[in-house]
Protein backbone atom coordinates (compact mmCIF):
# COMPACT_ATOMS: atom_id res chain seq x y z
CA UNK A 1 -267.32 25.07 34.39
CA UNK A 2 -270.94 25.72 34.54
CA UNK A 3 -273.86 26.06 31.98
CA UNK A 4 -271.77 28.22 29.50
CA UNK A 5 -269.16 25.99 29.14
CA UNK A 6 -267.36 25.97 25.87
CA UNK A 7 -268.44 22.44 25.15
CA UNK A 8 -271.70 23.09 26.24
CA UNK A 9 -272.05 25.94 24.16
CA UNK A 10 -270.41 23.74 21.18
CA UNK A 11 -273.13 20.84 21.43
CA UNK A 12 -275.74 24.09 21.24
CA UNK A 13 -274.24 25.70 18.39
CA UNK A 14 -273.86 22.42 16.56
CA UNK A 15 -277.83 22.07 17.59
CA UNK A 16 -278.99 24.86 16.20
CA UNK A 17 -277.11 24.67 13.19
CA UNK A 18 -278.33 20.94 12.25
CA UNK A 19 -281.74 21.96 13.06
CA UNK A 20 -282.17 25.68 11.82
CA UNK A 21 -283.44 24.58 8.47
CA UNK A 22 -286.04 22.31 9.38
CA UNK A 23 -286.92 24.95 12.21
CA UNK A 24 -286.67 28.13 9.55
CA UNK A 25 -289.25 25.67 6.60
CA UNK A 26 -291.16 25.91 9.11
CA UNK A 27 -291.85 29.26 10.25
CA UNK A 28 -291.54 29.93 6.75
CA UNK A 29 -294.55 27.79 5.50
CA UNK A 30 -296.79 28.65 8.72
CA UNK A 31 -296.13 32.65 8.05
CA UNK A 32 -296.77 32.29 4.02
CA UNK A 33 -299.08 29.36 3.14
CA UNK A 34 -302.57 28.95 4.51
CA UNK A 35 -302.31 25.54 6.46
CA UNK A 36 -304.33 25.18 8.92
CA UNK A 37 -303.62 21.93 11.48
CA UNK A 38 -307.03 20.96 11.94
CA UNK A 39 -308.76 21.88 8.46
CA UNK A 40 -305.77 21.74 6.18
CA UNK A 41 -305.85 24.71 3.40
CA UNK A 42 -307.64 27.92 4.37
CA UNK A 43 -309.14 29.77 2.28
CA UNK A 44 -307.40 32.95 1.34
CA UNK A 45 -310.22 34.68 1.54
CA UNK A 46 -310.85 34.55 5.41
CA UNK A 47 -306.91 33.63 5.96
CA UNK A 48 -306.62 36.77 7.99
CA UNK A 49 -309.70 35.85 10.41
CA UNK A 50 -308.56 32.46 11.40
CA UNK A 51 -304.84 33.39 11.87
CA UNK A 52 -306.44 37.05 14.31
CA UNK A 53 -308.44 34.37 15.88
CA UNK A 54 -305.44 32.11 16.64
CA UNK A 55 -303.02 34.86 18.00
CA UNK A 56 -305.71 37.73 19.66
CA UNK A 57 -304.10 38.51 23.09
CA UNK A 58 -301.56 36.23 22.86
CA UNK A 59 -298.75 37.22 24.16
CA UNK A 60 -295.42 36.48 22.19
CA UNK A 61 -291.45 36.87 22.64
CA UNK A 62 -289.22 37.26 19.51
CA UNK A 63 -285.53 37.63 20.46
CA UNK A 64 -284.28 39.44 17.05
CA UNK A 65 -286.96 41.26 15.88
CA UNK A 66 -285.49 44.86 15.14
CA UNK A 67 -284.75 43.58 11.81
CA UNK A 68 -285.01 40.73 8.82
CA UNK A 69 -286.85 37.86 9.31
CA UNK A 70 -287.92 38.57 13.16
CA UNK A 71 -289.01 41.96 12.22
CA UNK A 72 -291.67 40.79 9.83
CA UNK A 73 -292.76 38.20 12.43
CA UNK A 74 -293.03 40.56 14.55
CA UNK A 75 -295.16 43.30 12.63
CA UNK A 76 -297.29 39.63 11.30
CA UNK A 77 -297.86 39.26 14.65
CA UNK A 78 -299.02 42.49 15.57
CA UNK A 79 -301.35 42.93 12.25
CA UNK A 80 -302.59 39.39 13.49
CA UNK A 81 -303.85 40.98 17.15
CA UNK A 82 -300.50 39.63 19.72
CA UNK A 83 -299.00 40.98 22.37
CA UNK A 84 -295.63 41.30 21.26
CA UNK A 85 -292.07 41.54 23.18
CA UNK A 86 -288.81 42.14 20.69
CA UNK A 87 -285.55 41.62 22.06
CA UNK A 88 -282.69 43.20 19.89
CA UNK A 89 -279.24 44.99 20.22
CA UNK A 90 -280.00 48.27 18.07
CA UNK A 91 -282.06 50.31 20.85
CA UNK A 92 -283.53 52.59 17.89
CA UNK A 93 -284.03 49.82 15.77
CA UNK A 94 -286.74 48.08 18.94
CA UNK A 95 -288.15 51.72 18.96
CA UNK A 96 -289.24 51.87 14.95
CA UNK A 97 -290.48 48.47 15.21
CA UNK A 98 -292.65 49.15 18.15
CA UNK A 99 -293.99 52.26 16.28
CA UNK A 100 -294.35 50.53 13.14
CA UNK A 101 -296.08 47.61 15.21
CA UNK A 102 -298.78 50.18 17.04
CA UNK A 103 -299.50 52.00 13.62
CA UNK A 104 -300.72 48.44 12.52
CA UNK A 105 -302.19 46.98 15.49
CA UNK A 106 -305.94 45.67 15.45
CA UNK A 107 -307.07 47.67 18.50
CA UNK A 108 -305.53 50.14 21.19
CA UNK A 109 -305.50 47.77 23.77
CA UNK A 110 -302.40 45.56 22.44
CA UNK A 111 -299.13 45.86 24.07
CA UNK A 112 -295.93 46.25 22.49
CA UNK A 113 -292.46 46.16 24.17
CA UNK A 114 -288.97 46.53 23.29
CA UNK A 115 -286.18 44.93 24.99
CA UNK A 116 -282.13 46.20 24.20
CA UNK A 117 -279.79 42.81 24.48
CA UNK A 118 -276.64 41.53 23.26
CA UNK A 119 -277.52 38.07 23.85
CA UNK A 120 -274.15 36.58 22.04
CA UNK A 121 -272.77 37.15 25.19
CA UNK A 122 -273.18 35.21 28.85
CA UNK A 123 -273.23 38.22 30.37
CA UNK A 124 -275.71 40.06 27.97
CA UNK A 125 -278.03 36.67 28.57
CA UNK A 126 -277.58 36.78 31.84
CA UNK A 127 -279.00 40.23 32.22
CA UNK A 128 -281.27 39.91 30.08
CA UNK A 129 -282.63 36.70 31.70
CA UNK A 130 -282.62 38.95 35.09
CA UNK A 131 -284.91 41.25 33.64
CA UNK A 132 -287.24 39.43 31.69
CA UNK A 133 -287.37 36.72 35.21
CA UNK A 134 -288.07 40.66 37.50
CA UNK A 135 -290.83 41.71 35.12
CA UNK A 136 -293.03 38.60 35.88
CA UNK A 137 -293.93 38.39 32.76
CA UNK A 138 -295.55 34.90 30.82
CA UNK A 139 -295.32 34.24 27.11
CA UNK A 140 -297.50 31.64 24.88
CA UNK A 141 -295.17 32.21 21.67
CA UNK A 142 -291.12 32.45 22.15
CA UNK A 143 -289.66 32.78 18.27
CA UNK A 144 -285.90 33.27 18.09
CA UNK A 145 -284.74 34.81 14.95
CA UNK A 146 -281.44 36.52 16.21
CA UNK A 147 -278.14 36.32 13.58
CA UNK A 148 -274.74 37.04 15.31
CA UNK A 149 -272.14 37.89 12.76
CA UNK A 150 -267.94 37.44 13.65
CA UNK A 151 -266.28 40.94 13.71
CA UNK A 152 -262.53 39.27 12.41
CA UNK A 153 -260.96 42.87 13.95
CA UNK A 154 -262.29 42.17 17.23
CA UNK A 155 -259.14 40.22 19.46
CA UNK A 156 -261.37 38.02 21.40
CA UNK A 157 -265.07 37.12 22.56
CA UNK A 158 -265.73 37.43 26.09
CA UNK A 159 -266.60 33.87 27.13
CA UNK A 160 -266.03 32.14 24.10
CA UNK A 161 -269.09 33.10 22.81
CA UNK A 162 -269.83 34.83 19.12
């Protein structure tokens, strides 16, 4: 039965789905309203210091970042001085953000990274898993933005899993 059962996966699915919108509010009001934990409203004015003080050479994972919502994270990110990984299924898609992540970057010394994934598969998170556990790499930030849409055509899902 394992991890990837299909109730297990079930339980996750329900999860994410009860929880998404509280989850998405919030990403939503850190990335577009200056709130500040500590000092409450920040000034708009010096917004853009206290947010490239907060992420400078950290290092940050967004699984579904070649497009949408995760793509602008991403490129937020990068304007704000991170270290940012994307994870995404479109191979050229990872490239243009990467490009369009270096062209904005704060300094030549921040390192950008594109993974290619199908993650709404075991197998694709198994692999993917594989490699990210082989590079030996460490994250502060892990935002997960993916979408996985049903293709009605296709006759079945290998594991059970959209």
């Amino acid at each position: 039965m394992g991890i990837f059962s299909f109730r297990n996966c079930a339980i996750f699915a329900l999860a994410l789905a009860l929880f998404l919108p509280y989850l998405t509010h919030s990403v939503f009001r850190f990335l577009s309203f200056s709130l500040d934990e500590i000092v409450g409203n920040i000034d708009p004015s010096v917004e853009d210091e206290v947010l490239a003080k907060r992420f400078r050479q950290k290092k940050v994972l967004i699984i579904g970042a070649t497009r949408g919502i995760g793509r602008g994270i991403a490129l937020n990110l990068a304007r704000y001085g991170a270290d940012v990984t994307i994870v995404g299924r479109n191979p050229i898609a990872g490239g243009d953000v990467v490009k369009n992540m270096k062209n904005i970057s704060r300094n030549e010394e921040q390192i950008f990274k594109a993974y290619t994934a199908d993650l709404s598969t075991t197998t694709g998170c198994k692999t993917f898993t594989e490699k990210l556990r082989n590079s030996g790499a460490s994250y502060d930030y892990l935002v997960m933005t993916m979408g996985v849409s049903i293709n009605r055509n296709r006759s079945s899902y290998e594991h059970g899993i959209v």
